[in-house]
C-alpha atoms as a PDB file:
ATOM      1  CA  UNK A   1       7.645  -6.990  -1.592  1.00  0.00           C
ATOM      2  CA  UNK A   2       5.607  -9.792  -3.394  1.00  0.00           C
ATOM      3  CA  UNK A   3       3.358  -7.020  -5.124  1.00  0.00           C
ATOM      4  CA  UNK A   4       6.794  -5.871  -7.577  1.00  0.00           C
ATOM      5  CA  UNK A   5       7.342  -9.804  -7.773  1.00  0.00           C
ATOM      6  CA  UNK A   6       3.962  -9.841  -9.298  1.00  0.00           C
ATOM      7  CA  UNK A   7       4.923  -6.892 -11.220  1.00  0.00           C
ATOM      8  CA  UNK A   8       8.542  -8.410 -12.285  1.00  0.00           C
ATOM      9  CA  UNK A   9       6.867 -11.882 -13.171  1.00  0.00           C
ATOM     10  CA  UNK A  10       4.562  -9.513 -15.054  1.00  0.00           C
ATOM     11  CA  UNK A  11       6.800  -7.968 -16.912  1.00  0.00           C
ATOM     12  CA  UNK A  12       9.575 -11.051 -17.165  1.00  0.00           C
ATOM     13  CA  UNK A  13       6.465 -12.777 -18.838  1.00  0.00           C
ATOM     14  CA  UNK A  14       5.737 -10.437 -21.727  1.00  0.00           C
ATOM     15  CA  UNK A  15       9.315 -10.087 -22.310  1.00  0.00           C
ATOM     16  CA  UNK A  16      10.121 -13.631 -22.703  1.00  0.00           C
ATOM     17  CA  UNK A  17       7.630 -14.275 -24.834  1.00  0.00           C
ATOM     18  CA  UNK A  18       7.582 -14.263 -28.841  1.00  0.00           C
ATOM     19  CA  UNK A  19       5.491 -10.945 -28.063  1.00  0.00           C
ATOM     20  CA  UNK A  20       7.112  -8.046 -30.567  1.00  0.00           C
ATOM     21  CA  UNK A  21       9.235  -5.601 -28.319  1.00  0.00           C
ATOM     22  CA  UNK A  22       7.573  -2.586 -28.960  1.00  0.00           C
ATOM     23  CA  UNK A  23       4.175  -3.983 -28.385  1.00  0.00           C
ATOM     24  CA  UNK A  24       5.218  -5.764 -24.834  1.00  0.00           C
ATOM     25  CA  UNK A  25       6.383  -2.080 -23.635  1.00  0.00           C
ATOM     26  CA  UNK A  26       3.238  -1.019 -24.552  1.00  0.00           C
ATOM     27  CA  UNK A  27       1.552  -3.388 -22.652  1.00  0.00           C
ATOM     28  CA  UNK A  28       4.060  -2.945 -19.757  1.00  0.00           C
ATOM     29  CA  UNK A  29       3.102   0.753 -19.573  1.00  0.00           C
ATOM     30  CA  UNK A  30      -0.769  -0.060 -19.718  1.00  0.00           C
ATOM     31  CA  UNK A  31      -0.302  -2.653 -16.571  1.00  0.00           C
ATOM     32  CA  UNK A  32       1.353  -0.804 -14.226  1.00  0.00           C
ATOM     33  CA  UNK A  33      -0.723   2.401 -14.857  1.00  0.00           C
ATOM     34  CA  UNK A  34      -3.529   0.178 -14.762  1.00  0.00           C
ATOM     35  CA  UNK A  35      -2.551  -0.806 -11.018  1.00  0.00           C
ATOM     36  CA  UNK A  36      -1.143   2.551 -10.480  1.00  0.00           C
ATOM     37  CA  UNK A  37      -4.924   3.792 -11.072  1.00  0.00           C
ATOM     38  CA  UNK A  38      -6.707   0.830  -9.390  1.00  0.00           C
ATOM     39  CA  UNK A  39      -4.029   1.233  -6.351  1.00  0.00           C
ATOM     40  CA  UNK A  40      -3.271  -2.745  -7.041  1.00  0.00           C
ATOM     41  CA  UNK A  41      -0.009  -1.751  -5.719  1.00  0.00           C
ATOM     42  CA  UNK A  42      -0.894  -0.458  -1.981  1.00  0.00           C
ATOM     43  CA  UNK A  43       1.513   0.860   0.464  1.00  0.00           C
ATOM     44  CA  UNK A  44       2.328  -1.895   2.980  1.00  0.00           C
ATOM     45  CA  UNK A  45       2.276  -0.794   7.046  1.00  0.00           C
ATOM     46  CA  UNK A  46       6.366  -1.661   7.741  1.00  0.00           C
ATOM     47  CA  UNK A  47       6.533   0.613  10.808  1.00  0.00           C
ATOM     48  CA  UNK A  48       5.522  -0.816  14.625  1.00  0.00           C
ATOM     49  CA  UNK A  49       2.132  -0.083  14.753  1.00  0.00           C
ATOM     50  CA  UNK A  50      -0.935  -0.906  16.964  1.00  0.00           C
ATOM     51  CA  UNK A  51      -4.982  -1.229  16.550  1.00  0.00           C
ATOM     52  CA  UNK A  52      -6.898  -0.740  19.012  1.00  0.00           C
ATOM     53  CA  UNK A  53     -10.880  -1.875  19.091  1.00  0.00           C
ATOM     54  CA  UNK A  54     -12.297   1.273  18.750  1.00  0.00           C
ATOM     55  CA  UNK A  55     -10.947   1.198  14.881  1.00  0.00           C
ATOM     56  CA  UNK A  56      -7.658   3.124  15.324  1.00  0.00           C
ATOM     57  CA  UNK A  57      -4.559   2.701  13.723  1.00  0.00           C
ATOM     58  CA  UNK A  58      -1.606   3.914  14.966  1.00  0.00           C
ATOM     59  CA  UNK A  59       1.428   4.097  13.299  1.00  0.00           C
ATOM     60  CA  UNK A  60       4.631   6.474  13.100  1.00  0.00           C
ATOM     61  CA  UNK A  61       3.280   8.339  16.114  1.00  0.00           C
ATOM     62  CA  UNK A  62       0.113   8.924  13.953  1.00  0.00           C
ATOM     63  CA  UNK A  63      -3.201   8.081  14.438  1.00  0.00           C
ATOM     64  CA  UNK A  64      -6.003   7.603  11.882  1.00  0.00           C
ATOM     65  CA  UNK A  65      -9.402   5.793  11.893  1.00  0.00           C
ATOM     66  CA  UNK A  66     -10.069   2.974  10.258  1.00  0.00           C
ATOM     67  CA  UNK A  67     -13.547   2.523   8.729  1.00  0.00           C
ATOM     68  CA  UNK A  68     -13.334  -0.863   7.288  1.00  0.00           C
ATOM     69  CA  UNK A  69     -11.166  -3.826   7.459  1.00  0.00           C
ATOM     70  CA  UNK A  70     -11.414  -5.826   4.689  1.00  0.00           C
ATOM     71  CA  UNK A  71     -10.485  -9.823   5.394  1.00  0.00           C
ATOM     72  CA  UNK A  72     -11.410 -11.618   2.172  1.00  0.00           C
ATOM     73  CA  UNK A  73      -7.685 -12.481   1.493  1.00  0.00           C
ATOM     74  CA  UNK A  74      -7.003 -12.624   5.708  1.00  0.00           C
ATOM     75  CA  UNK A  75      -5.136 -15.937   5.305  1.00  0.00           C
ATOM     76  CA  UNK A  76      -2.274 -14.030   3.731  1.00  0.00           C
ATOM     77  CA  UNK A  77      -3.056 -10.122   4.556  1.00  0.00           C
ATOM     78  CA  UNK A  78      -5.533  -7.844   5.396  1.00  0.00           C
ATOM     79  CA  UNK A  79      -6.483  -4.048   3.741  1.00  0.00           C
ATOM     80  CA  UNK A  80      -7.275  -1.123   6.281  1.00  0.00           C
ATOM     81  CA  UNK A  81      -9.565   0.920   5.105  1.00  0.00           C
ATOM     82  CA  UNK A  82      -9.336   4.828   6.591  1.00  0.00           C
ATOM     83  CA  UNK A  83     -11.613   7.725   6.707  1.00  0.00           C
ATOM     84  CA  UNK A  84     -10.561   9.100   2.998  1.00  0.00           C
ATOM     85  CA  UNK A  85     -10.186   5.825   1.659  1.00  0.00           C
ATOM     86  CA  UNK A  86      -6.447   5.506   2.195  1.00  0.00           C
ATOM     87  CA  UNK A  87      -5.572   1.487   2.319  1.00  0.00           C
ATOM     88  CA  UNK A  88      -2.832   0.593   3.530  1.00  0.00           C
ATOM     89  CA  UNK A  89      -2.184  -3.484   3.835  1.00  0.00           C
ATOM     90  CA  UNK A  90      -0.322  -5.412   6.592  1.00  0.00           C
ATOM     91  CA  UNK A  91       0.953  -9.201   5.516  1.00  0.00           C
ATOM     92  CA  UNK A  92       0.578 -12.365   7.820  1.00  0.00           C
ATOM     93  CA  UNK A  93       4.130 -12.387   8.120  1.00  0.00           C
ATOM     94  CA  UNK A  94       5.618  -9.142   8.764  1.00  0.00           C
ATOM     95  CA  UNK A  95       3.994  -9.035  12.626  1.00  0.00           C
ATOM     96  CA  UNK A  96       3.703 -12.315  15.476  1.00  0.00           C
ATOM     97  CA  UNK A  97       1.155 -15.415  14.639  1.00  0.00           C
ATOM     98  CA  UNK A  98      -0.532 -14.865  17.716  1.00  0.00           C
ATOM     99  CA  UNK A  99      -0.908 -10.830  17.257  1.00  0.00           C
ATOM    100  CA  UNK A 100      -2.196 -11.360  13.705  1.00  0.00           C
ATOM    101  CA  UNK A 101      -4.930 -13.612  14.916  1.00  0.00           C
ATOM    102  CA  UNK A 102      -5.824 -11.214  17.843  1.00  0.00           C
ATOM    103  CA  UNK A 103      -6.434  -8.654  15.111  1.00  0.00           C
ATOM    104  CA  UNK A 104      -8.509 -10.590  12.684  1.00  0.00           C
ATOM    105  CA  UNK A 105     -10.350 -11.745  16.533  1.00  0.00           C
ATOM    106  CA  UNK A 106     -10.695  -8.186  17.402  1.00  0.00           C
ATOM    107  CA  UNK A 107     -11.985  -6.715  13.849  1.00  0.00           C
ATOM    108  CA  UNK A 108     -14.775  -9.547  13.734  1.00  0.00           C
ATOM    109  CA  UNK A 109     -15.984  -8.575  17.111  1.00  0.00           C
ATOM    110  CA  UNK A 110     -15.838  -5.035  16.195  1.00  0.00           C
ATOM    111  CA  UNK A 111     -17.838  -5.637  13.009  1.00  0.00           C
ATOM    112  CA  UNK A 112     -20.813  -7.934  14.728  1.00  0.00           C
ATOM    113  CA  UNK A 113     -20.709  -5.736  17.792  1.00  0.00           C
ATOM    114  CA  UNK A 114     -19.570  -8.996  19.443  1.00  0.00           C
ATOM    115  CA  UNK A 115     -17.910  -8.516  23.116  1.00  0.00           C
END
C-alpha cells in the first residue's frame, strides 16, 4: 500500500511539474521498470502467517525457508529473504505490537546463535 503511494507521489510529481509531457512519460516508464527490475516494489505477506526459530515461514498453508532477515528498516518493516531469493516484506502495522517485537527478538537470537 505505501509502495504505489510512493509510486503515485512519483508520478503526481513529474506530472505537475513544468516537465514537457512526453518527456515525464518517459521518465514514468524508466521508474517503474527501474523498480520493476530492482524488485523496489516487493510483494507484501497479507495472509496469517507464522515464523518459527528454525527460519521458516509459513504462510497460505505453505512453507518456505528463510535464509536471511534483513532489519535495517525494522522500525517500519522487515524483508524475508528465502532460499531463491524471493523477498517478501511484512509492515509494523499489518500484525500485533507485541508479535512484531517477538519476531525481530527471535531473528536476532537466531542470527547470534543467542538462546
Amino acid at each position: 500500500m505505501v509502495q504505489w503511494l510512493i509510486v503515485q507521489l512519483s508520478i503526481w510529481a513529474l506530472i505537475s511539474t513544468d516537465f514537457p509531457l512526453i518527456p515525464s512519460i518517459i521518465c514514468i516508464c524508466w521508474l517503474l521498470n527501474i523498480w520493476h527490475e530492482q524488485r523496489l516494489l516487493l510483494p507484501v505477506i497479507s495472509a496469517p502467517c507464522r515464523y518459527t526459530d528454525t527460519g521458516m515461514l509459513i504462510a497460505d498453508a505453505q512453507q518456505q525457508r528463510i535464509e536471511r532477515v534483513e532489519l535495517s528498516f525494522a522500525i517500519w518493516f522487515v524483508i524475508f529473504v528465502g532460499e531463491h531469493g524471493k523477498r517478501q516484506m511484512l509492515w509494523r502495522d499489518s500484525c500485533r505490537e507485541q508479535t512484531y517485537r517477538q519476531l525481530l527478538v527471535m531473528e536476532k537470537r537466531r542470527r547470534y546463535h543467542l538462546r
